[in-house]
C-alpha atoms as a PDB file:
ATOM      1  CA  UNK A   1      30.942  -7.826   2.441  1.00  0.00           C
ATOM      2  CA  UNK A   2      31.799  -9.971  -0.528  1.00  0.00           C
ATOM      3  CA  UNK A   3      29.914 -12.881   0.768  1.00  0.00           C
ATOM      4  CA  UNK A   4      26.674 -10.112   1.038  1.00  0.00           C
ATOM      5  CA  UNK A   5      26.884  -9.299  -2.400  1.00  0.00           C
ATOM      6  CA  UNK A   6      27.165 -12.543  -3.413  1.00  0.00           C
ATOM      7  CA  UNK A   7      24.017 -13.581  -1.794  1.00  0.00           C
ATOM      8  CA  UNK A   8      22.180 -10.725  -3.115  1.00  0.00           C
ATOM      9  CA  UNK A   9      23.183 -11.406  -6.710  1.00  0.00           C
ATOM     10  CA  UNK A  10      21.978 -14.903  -6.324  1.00  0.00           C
ATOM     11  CA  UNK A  11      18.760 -14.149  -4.567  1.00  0.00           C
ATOM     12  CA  UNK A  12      17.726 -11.033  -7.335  1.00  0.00           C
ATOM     13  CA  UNK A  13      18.709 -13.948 -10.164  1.00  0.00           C
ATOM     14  CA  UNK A  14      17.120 -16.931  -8.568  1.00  0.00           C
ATOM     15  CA  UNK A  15      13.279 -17.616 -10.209  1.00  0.00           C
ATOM     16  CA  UNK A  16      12.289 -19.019  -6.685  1.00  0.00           C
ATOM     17  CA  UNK A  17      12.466 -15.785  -4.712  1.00  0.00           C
ATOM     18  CA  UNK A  18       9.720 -13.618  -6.882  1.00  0.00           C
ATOM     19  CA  UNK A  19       7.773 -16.471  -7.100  1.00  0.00           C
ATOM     20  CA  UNK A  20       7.346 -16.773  -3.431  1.00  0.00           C
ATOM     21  CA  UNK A  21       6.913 -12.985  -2.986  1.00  0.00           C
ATOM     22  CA  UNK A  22       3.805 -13.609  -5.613  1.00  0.00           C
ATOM     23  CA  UNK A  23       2.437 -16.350  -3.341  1.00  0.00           C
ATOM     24  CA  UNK A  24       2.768 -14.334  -0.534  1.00  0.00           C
ATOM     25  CA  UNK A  25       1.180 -11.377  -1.685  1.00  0.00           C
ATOM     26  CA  UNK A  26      -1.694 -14.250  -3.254  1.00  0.00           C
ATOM     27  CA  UNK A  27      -2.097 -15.451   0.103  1.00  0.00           C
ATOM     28  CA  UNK A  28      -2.473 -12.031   1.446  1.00  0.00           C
ATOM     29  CA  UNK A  29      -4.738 -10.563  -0.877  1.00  0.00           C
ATOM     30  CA  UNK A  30      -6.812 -14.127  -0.297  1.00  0.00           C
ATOM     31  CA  UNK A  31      -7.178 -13.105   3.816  1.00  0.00           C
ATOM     32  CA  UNK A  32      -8.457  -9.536   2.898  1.00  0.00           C
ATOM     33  CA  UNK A  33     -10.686 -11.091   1.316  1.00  0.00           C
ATOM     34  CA  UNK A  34     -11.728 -13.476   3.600  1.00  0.00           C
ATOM     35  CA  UNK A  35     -11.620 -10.786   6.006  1.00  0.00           C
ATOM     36  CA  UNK A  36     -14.178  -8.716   4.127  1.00  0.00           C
ATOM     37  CA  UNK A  37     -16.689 -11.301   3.161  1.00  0.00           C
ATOM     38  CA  UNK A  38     -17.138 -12.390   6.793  1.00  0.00           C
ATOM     39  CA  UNK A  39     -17.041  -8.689   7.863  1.00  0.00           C
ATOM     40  CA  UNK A  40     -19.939  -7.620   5.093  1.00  0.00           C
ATOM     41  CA  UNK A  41     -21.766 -10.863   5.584  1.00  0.00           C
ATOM     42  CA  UNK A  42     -21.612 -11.441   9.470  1.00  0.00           C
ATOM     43  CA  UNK A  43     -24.850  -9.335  10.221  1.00  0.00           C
ATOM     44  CA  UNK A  44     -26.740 -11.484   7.708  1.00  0.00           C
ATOM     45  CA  UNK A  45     -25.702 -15.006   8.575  1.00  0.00           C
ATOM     46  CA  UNK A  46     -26.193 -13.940  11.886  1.00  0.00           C
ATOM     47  CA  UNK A  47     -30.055 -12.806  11.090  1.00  0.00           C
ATOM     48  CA  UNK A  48     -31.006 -15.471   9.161  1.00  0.00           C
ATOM     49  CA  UNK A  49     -29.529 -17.920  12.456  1.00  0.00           C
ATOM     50  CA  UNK A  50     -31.585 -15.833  14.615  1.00  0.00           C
ATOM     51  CA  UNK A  51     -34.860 -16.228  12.422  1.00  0.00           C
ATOM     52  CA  UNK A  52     -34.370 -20.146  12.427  1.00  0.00           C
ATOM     53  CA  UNK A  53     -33.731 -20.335  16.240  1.00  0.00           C
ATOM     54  CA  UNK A  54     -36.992 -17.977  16.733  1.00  0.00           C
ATOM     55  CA  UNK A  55     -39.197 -20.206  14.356  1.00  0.00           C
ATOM     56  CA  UNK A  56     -38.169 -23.398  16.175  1.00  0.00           C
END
């Protein structure tokens, strides 16, 4: 149990581990994003591919 509480007190105290929690929840928040621009903008790209294949 000792060895538990040690490694606790040196993850909460180590810089590293909240900086990779920020990264991860950067990366994540990037993804929703990602997620929602091809989502809102699917129906348009795919229009504007269907206009060009009908013209040619």
């Amino acid at each position: 149990m000792q060895k538990f509480a040690s490694a606790v007190k040196k993850f909460v105290t180590e810089e590293d581990a909240p900086t990779m929690v920020e990264y991860g929840l950067l990366v994540a928040l990037i993804a929703v994003v990602v997620a929602v621009a091809a989502t809102t903008l699917g129906g348009g790209i795919s229009g504007l591919f269907t206009a060009t294949n009908n013209s040619l």
